[in-house]
C-alpha atoms as a PDB file:
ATOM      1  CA  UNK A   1     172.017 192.352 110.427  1.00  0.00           C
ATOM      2  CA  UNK A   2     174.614 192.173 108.140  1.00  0.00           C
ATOM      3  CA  UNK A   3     176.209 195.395 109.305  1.00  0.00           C
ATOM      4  CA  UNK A   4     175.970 193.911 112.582  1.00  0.00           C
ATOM      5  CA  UNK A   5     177.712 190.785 111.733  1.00  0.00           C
ATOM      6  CA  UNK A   6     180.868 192.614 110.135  1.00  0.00           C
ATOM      7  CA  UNK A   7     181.307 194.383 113.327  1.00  0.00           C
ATOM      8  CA  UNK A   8     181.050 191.420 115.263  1.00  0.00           C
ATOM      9  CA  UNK A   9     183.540 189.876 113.141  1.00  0.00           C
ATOM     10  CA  UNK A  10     186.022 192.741 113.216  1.00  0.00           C
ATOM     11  CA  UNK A  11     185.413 193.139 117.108  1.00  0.00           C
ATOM     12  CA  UNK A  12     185.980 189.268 117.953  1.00  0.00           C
ATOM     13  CA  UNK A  13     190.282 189.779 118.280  1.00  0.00           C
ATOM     14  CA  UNK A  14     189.421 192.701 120.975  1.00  0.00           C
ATOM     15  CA  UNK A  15     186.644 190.591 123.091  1.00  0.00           C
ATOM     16  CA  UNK A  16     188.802 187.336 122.827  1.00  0.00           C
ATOM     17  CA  UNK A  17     191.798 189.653 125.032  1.00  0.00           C
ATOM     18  CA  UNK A  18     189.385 191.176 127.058  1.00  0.00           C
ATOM     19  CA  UNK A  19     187.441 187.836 127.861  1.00  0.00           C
ATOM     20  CA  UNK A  20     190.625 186.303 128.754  1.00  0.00           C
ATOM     21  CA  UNK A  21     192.030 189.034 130.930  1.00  0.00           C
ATOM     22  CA  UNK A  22     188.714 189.343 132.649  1.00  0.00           C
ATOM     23  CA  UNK A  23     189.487 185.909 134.107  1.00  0.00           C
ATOM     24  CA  UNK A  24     192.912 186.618 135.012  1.00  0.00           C
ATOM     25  CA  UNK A  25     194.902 185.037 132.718  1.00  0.00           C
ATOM     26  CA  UNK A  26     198.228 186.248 131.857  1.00  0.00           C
ATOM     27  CA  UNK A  27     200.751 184.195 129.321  1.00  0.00           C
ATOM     28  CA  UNK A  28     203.018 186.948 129.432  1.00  0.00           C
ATOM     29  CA  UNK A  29     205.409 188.058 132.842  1.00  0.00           C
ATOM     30  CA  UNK A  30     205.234 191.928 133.077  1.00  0.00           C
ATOM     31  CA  UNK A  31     207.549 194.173 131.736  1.00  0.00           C
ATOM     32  CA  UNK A  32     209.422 197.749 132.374  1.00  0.00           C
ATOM     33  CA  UNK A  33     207.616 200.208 130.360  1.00  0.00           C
ATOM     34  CA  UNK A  34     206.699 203.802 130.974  1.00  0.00           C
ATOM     35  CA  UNK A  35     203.288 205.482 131.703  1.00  0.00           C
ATOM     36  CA  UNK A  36     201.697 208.634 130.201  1.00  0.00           C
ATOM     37  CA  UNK A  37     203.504 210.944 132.606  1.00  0.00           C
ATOM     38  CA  UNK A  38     207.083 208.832 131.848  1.00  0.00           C
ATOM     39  CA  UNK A  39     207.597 207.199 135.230  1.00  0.00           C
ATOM     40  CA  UNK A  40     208.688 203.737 134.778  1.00  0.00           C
ATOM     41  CA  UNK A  41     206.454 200.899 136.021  1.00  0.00           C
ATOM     42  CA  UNK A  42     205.889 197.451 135.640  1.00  0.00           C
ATOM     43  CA  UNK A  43     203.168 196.732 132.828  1.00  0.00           C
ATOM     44  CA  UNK A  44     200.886 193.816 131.795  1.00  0.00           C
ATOM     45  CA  UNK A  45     200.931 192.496 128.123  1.00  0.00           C
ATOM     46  CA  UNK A  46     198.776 194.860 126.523  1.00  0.00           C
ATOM     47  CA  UNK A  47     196.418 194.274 123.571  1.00  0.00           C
ATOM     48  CA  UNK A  48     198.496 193.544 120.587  1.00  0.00           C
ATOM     49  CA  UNK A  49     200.856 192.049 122.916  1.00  0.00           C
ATOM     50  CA  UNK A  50     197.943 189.728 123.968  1.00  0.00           C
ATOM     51  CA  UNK A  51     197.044 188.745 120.486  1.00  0.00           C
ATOM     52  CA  UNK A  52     200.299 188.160 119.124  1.00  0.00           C
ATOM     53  CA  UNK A  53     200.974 185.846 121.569  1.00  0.00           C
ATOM     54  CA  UNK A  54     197.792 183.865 120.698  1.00  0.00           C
ATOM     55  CA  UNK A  55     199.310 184.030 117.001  1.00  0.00           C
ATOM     56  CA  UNK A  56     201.654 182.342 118.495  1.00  0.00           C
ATOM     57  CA  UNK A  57     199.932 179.804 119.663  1.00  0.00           C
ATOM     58  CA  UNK A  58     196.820 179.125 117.769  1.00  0.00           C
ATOM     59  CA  UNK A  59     197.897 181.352 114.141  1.00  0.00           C
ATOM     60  CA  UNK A  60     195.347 184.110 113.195  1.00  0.00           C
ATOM     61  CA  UNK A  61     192.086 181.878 112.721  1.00  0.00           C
ATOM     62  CA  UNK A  62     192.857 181.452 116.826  1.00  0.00           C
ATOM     63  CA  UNK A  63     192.379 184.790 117.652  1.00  0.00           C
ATOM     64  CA  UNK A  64     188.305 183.884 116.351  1.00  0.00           C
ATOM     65  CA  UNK A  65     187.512 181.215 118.557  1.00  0.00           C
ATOM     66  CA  UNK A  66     184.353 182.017 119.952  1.00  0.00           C
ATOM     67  CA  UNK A  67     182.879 183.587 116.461  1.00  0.00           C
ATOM     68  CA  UNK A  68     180.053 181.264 115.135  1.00  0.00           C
ATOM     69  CA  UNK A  69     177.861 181.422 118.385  1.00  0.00           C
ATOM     70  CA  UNK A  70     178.666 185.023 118.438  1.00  0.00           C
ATOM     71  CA  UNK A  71     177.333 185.709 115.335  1.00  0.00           C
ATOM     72  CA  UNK A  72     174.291 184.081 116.092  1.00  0.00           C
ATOM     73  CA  UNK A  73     174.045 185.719 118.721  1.00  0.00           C
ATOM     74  CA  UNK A  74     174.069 188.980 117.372  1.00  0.00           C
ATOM     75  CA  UNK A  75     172.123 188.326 114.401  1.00  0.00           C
ATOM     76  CA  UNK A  76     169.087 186.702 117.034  1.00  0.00           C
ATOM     77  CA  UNK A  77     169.376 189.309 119.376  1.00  0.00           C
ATOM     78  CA  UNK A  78     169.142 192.040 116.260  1.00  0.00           C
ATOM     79  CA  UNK A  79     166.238 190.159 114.834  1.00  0.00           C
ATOM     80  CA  UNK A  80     164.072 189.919 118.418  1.00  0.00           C
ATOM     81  CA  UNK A  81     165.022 193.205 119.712  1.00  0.00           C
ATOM     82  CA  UNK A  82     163.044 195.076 116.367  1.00  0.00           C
ATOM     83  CA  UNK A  83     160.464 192.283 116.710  1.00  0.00           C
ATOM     84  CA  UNK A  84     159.779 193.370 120.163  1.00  0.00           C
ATOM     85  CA  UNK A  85     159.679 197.164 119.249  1.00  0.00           C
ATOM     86  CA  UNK A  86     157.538 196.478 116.674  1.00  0.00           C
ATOM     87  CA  UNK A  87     155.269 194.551 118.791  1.00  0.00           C
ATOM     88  CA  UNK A  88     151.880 196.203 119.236  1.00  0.00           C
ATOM     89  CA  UNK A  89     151.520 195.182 122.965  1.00  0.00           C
ATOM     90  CA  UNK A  90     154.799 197.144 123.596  1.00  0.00           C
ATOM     91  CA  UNK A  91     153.513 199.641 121.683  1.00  0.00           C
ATOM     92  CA  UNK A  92     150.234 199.773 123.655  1.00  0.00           C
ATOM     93  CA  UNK A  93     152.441 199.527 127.082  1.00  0.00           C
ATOM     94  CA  UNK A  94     154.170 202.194 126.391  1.00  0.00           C
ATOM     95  CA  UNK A  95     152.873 204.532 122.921  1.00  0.00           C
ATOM     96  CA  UNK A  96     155.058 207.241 121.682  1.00  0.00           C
ATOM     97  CA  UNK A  97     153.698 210.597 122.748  1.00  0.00           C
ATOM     98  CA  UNK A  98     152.665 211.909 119.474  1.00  0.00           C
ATOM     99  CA  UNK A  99     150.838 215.202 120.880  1.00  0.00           C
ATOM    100  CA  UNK A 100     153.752 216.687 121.451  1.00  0.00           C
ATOM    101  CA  UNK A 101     153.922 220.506 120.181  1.00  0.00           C
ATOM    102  CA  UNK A 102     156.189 222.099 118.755  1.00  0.00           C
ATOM    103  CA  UNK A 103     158.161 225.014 120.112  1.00  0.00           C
ATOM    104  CA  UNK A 104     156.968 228.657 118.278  1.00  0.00           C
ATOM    105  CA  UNK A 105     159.134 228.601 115.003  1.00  0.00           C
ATOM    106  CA  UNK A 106     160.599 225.639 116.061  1.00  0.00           C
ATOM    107  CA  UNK A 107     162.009 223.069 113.379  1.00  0.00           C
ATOM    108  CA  UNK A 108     159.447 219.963 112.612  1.00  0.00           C
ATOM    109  CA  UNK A 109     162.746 217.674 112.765  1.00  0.00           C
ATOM    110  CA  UNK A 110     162.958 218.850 116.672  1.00  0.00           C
ATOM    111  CA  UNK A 111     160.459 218.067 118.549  1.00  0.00           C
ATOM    112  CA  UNK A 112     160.134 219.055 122.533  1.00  0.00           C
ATOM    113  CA  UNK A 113     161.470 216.742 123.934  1.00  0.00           C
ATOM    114  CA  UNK A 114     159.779 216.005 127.278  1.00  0.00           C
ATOM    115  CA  UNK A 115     160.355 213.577 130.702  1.00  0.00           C
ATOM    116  CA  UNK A 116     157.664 211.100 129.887  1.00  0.00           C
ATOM    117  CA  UNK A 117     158.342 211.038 126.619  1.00  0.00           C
ATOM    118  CA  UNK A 118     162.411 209.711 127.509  1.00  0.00           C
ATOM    119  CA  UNK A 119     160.547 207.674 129.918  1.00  0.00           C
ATOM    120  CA  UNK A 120     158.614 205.847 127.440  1.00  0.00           C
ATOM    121  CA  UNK A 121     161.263 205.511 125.179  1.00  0.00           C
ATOM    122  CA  UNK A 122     164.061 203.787 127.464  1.00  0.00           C
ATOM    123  CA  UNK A 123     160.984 201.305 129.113  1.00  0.00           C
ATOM    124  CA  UNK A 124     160.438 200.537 125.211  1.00  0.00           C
ATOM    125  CA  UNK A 125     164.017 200.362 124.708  1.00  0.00           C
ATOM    126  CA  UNK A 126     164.656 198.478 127.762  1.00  0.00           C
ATOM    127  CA  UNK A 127     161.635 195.725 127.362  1.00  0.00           C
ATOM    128  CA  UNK A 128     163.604 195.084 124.178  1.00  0.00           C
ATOM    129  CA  UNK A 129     167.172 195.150 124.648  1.00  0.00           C
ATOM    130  CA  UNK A 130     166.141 192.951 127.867  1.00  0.00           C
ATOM    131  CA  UNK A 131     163.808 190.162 125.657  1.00  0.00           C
ATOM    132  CA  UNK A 132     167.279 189.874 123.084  1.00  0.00           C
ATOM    133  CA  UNK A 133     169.431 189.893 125.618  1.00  0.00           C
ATOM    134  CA  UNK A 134     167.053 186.870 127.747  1.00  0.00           C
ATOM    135  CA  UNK A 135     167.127 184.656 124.446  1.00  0.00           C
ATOM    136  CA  UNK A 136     170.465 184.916 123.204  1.00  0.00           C
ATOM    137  CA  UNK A 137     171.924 184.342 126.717  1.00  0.00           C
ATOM    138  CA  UNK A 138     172.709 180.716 125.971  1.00  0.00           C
ATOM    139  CA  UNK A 139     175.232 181.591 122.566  1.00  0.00           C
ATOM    140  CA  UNK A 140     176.759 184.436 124.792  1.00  0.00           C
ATOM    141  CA  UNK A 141     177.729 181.493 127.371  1.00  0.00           C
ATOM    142  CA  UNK A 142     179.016 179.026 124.768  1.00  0.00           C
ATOM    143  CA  UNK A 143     181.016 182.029 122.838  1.00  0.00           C
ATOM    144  CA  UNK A 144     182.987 183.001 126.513  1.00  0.00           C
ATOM    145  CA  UNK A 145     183.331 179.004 127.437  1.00  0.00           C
ATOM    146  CA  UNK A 146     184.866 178.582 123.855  1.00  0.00           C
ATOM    147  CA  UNK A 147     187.336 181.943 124.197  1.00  0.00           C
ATOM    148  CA  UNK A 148     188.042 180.764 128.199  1.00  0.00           C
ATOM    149  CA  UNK A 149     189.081 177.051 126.878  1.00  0.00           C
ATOM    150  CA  UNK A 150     192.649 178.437 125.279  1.00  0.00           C
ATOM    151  CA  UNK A 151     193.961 178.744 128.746  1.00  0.00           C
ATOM    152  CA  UNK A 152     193.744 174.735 129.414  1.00  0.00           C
ATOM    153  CA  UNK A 153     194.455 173.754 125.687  1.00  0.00           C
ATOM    154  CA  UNK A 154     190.654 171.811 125.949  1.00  0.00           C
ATOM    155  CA  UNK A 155     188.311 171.261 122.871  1.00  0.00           C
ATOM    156  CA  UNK A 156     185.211 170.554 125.217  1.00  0.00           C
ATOM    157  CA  UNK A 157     183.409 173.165 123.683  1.00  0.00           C
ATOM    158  CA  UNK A 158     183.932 172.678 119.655  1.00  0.00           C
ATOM    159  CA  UNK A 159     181.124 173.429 118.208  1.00  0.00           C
ATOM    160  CA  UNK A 160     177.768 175.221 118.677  1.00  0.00           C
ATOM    161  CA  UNK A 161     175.438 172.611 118.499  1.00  0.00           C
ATOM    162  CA  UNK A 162     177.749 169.887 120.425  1.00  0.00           C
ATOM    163  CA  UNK A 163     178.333 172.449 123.131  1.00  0.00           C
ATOM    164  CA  UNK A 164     174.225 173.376 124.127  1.00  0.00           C
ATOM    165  CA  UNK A 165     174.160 169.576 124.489  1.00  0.00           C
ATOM    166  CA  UNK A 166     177.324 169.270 126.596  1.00  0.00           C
ATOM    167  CA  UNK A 167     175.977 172.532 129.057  1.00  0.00           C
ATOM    168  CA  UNK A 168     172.280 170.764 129.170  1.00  0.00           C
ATOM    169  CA  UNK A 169     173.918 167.371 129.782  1.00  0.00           C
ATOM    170  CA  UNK A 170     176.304 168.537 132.727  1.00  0.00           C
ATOM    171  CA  UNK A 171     174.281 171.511 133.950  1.00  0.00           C
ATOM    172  CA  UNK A 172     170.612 171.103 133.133  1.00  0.00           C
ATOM    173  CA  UNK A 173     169.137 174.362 131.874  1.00  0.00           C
ATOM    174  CA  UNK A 174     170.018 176.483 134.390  1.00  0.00           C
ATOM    175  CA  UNK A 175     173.883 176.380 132.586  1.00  0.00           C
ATOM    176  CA  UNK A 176     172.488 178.471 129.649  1.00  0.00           C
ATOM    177  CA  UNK A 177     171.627 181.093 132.054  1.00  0.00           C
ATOM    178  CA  UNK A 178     174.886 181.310 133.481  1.00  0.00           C
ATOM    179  CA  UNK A 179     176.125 185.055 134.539  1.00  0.00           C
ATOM    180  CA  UNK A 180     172.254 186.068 132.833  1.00  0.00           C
ATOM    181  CA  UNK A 181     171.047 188.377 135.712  1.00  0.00           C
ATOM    182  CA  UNK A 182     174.076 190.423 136.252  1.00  0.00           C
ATOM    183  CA  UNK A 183     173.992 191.100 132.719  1.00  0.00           C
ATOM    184  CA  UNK A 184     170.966 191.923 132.605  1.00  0.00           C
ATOM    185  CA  UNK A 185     171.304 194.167 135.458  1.00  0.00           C
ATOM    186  CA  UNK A 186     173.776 196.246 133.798  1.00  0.00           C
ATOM    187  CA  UNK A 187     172.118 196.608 130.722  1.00  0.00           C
ATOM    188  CA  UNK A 188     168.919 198.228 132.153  1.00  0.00           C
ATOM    189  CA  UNK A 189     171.288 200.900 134.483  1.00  0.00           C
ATOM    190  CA  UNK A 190     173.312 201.763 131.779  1.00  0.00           C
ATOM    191  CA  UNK A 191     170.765 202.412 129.506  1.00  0.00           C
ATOM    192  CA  UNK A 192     168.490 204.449 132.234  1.00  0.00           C
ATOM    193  CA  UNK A 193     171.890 206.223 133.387  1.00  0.00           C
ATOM    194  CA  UNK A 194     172.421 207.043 129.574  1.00  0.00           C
ATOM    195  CA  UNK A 195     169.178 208.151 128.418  1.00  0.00           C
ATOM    196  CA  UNK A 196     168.584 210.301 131.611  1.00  0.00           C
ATOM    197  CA  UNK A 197     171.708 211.930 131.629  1.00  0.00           C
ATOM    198  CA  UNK A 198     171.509 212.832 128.279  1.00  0.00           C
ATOM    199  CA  UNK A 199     168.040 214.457 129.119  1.00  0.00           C
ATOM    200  CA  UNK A 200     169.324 216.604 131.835  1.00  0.00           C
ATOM    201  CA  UNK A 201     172.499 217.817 129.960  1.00  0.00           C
ATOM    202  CA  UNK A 202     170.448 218.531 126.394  1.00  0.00           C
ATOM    203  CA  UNK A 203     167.381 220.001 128.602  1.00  0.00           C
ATOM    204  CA  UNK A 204     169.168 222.022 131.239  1.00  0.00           C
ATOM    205  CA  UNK A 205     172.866 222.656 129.455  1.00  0.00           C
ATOM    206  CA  UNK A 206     172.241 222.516 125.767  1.00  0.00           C
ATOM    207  CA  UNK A 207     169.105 224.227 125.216  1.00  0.00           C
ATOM    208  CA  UNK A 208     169.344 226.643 127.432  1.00  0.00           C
ATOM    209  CA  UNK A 209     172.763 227.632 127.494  1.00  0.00           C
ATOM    210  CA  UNK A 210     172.572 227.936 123.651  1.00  0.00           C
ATOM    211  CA  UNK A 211     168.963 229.301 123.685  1.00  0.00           C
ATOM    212  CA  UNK A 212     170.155 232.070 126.119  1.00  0.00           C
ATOM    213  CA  UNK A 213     173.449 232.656 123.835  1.00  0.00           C
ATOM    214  CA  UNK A 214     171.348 232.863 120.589  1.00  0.00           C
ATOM    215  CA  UNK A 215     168.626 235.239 122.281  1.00  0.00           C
ATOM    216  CA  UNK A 216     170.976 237.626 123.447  1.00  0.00           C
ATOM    217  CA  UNK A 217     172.024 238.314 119.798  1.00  0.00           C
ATOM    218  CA  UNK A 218     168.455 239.345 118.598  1.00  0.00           C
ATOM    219  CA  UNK A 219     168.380 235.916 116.395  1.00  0.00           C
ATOM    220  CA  UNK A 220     165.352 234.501 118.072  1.00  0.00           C
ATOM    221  CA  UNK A 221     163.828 238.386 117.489  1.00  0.00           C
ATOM    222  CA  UNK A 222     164.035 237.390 113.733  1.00  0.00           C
ATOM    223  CA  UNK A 223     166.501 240.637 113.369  1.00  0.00           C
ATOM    224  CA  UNK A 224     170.005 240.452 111.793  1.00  0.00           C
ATOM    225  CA  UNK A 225     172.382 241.614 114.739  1.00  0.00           C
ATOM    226  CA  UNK A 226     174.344 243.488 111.977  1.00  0.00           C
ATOM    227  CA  UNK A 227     171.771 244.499 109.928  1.00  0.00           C
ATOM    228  CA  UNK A 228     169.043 246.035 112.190  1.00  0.00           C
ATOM    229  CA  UNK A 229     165.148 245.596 111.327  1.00  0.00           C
ATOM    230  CA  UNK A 230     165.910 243.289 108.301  1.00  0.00           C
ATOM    231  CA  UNK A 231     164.160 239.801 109.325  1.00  0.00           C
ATOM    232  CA  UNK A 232     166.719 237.126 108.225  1.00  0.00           C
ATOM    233  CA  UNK A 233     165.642 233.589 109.288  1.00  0.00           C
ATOM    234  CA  UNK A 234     168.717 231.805 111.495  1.00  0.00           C
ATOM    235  CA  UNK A 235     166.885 229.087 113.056  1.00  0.00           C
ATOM    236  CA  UNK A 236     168.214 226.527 111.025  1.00  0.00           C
ATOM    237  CA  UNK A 237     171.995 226.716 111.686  1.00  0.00           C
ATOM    238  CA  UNK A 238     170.646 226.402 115.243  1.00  0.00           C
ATOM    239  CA  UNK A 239     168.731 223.326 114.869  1.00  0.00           C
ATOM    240  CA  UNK A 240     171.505 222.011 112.873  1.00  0.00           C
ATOM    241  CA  UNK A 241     174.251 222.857 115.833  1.00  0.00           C
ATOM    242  CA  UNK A 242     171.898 221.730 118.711  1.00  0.00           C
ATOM    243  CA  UNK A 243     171.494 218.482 116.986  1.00  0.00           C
ATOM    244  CA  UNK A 244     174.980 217.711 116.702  1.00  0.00           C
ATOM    245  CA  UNK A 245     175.592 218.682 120.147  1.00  0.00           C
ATOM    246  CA  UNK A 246     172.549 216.534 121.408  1.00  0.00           C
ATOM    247  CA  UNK A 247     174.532 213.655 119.163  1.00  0.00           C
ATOM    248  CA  UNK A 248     177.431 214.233 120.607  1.00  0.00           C
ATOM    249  CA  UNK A 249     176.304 214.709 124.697  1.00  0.00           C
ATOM    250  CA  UNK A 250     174.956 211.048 124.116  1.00  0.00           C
ATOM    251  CA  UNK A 251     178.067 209.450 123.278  1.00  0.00           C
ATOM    252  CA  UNK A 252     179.565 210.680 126.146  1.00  0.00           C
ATOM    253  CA  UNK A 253     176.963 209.691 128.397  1.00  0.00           C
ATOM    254  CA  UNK A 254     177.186 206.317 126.981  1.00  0.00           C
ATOM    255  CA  UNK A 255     180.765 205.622 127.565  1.00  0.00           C
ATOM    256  CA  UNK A 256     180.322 207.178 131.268  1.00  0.00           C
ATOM    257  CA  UNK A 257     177.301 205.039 131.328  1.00  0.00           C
ATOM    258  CA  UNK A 258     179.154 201.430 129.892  1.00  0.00           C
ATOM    259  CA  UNK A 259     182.081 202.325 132.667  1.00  0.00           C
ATOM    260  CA  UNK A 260     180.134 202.422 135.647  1.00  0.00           C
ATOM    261  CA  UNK A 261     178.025 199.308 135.096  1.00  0.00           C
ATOM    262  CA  UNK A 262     181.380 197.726 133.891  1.00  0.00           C
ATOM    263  CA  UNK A 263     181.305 195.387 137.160  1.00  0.00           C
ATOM    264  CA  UNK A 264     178.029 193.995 136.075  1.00  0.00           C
ATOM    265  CA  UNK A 265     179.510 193.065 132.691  1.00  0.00           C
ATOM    266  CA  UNK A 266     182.904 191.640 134.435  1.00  0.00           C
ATOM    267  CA  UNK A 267     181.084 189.410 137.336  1.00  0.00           C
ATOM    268  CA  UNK A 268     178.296 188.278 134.367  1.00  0.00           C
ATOM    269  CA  UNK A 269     181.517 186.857 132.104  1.00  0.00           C
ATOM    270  CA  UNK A 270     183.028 185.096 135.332  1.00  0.00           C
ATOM    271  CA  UNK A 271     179.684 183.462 136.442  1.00  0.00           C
ATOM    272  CA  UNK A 272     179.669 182.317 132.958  1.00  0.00           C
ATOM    273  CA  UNK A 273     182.742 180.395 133.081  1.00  0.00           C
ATOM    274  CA  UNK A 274     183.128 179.354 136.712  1.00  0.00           C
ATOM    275  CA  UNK A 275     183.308 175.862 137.735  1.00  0.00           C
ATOM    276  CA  UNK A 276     182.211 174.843 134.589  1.00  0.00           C
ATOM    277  CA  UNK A 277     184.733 172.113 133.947  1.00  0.00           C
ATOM    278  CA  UNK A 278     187.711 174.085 132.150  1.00  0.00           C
ATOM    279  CA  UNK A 279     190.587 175.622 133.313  1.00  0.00           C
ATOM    280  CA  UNK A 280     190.052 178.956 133.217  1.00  0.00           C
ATOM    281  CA  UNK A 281     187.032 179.030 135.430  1.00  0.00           C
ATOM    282  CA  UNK A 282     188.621 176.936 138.631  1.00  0.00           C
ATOM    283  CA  UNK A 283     191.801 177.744 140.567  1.00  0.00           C
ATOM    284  CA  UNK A 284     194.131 179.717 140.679  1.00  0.00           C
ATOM    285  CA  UNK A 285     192.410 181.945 138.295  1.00  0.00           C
ATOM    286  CA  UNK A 286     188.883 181.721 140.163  1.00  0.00           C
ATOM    287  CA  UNK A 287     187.295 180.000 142.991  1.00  0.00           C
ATOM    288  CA  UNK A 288     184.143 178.558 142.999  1.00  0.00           C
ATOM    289  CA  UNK A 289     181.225 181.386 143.854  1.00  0.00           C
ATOM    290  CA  UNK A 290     178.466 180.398 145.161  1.00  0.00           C
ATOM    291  CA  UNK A 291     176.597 183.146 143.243  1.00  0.00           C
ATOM    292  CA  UNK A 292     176.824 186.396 141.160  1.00  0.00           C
ATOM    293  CA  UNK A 293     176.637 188.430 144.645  1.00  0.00           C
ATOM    294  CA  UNK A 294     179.596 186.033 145.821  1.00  0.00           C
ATOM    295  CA  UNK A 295     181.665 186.840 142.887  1.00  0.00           C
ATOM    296  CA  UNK A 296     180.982 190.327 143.003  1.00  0.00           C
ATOM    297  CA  UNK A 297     182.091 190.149 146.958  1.00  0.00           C
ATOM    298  CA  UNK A 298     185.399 188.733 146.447  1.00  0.00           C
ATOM    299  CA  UNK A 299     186.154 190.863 143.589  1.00  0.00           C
ATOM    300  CA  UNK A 300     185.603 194.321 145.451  1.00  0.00           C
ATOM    301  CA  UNK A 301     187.782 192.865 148.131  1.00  0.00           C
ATOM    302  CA  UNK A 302     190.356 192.323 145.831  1.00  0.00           C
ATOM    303  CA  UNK A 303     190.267 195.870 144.248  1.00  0.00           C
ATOM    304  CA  UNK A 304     189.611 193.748 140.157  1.00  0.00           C
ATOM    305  CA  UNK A 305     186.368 195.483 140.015  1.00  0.00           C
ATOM    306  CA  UNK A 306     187.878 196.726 136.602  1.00  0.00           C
ATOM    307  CA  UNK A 307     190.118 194.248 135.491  1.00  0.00           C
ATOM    308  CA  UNK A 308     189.397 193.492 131.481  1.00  0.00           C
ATOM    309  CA  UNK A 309     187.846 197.337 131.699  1.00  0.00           C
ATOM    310  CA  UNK A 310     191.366 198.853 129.455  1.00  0.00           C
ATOM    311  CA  UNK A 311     193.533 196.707 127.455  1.00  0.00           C
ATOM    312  CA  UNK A 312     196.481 199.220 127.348  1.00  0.00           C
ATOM    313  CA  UNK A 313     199.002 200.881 130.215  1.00  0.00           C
ATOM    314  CA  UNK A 314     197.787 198.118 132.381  1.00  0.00           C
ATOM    315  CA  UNK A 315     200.134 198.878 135.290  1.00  0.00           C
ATOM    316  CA  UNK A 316     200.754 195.963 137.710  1.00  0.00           C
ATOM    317  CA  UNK A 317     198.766 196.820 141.399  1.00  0.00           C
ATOM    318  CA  UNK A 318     201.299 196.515 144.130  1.00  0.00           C
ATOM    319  CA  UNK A 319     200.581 193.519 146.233  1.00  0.00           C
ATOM    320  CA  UNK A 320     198.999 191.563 143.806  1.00  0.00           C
ATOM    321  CA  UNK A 321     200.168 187.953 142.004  1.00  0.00           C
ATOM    322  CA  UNK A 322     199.267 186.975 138.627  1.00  0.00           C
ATOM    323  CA  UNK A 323     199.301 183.433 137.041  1.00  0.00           C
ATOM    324  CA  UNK A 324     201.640 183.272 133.952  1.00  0.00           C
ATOM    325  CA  UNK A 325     203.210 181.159 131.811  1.00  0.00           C
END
């Protein structure tokens, strides 16, 4: 938890941007820059660009509006997510396949890793991520509303507990559930499309590309390729290396994962903020959707399916108009 909390805390500059740019805002008119391949183009305020501007505006301690119900909500959500893996009905739902066998000569710290057992896993994983996610909803609203209320100067949302009584007095109970099933959404595909591509790629490319590799050289023979008939055991530089690849195969799957279900995160922070009473959530920088699929509609017809996804070389689309200062 605590580890959780400094990242969150360290983080908070970089969502406050992104939040804000994910509506549309834009203090800043663009400028001439140059890309990676040196053409000049027009570019959007960048990151530190962004912040320094909010400096500006609101000193540092502005750049961490938005922190308290964050914090909560990542300490709740860390609390209930090990609660629910812990929980023997989940573990009865879906029980860790513990007859698994070993390989012949194969390492006790790597087990065979098999379909069902990945399946279990992620529906364990995903139960839990989903019951954190359900129950910490309501802080996630109140930390965008608080980040999205710099763009009309308003204080409507000041505090934590004064702010779940404004959004239950104005919007009833449904408020706190703003933007909650296109989150959702997006957390369950991106962590299916991670776990199962990092199944295929350590099953089919890892282990037996390097399986192959290491047979060929008489390892998996028990015989030193140099040294003939003398049995020298070289199974554990293997394990070692195929770990570290495995570690390695799912970090990339998760970033390839978190930018294809990016659209589910950007529509989820909208719906959050729409038509909720501040300015950042009526026009010019959004219209009043009539749902998630609404948003998500008008979005894809104006090509922003990824706006808010990179906070640097943001190039300005042709044909499109901004709202700045």
């Amino acid at each position: 938890v605590l580890l959780g909390s400094g990242l969150t805390v360290l983080s908070q500059p970089l969502m406050y941007v992104k939040v804000l740019v994910q509506v549309g805002y834009e203090p800043l008119p663009p400028t001439l820059g140059r890309n990676i391949f040196g053409r000049q183009v027009y570019q959007l305020p960048g990151l530190f660009s962004y912040a320094k501007h909010i400096v500006k505006v609101d000193g540092r301690a502005g750049l961490f509006k938005g922190l308290a119900p964050r914090l909560c909500s990542s300490a709740i959500g860390t609390v209930v997510h090990s609660k629910v893996l812990q929980c023997p009905l989940s573990g009865w739902l879906f029980p860790a396949d513990s007859s698994l066998s070993l390989q012949p000569g194969a390492s006790k710290k790597e087990p065979v890793s098999s379909l069902e057992q990945v399946l279990k896993e992620t529906s364990r994983e995903m139960v839990a991520r989903s019951a954190a996610t359900l129950i910490t909803h309501p802080f996630h609203v109140i930390t965008l509303r608080c980040m999205v209320q710099f763009i009309g100067r308003e204080t409507k949302y000041s505090g934590t507990l004064s702010a779940f009584a404004t959004i239950y007095r104005e919007e009833g109970i449904l408020g706190f559930f703003a933007g909650l099933i296109p989150r959702l959404l997006g957390d369950i595909l991106s962590l299916w499309l991670c776990n199962m591509l990092a199944y295929l790629i350590n099953t089919y490319a890892l282990e037996n590309g390097v399986g192959s590799t290491v047979g060929s050289r008489g390892v998996f023979q028990g015989h030193h390729p140099i040294l003939g008939g003398i049995q020298v055991p070289l199974l554990l530089p293997q394990v070692s290396t195929m770990t570290e690849m495995k570690s390695y195969s799912q970090a990339v799957t998760g970033f390839f994962a978190s930018m294809l279900t990016y659209p589910f995160v950007l529509v989820s922070n909208l719906m959050a903020v729409n038509n909720c009473g501040l300015a950042g959530g009526l026009l010019p920088y959004a219209p009043t959707y009539s749902s998630w699929l609404d948003c998500w509609s008008q979005l894809h017809r104006e090509g922003n399916m990824s706006r808010g996804n990179s906070l640097f070389f943001r190039k300005v689309p042709a044909g499109k108009r901004y709202v700045w200062e």
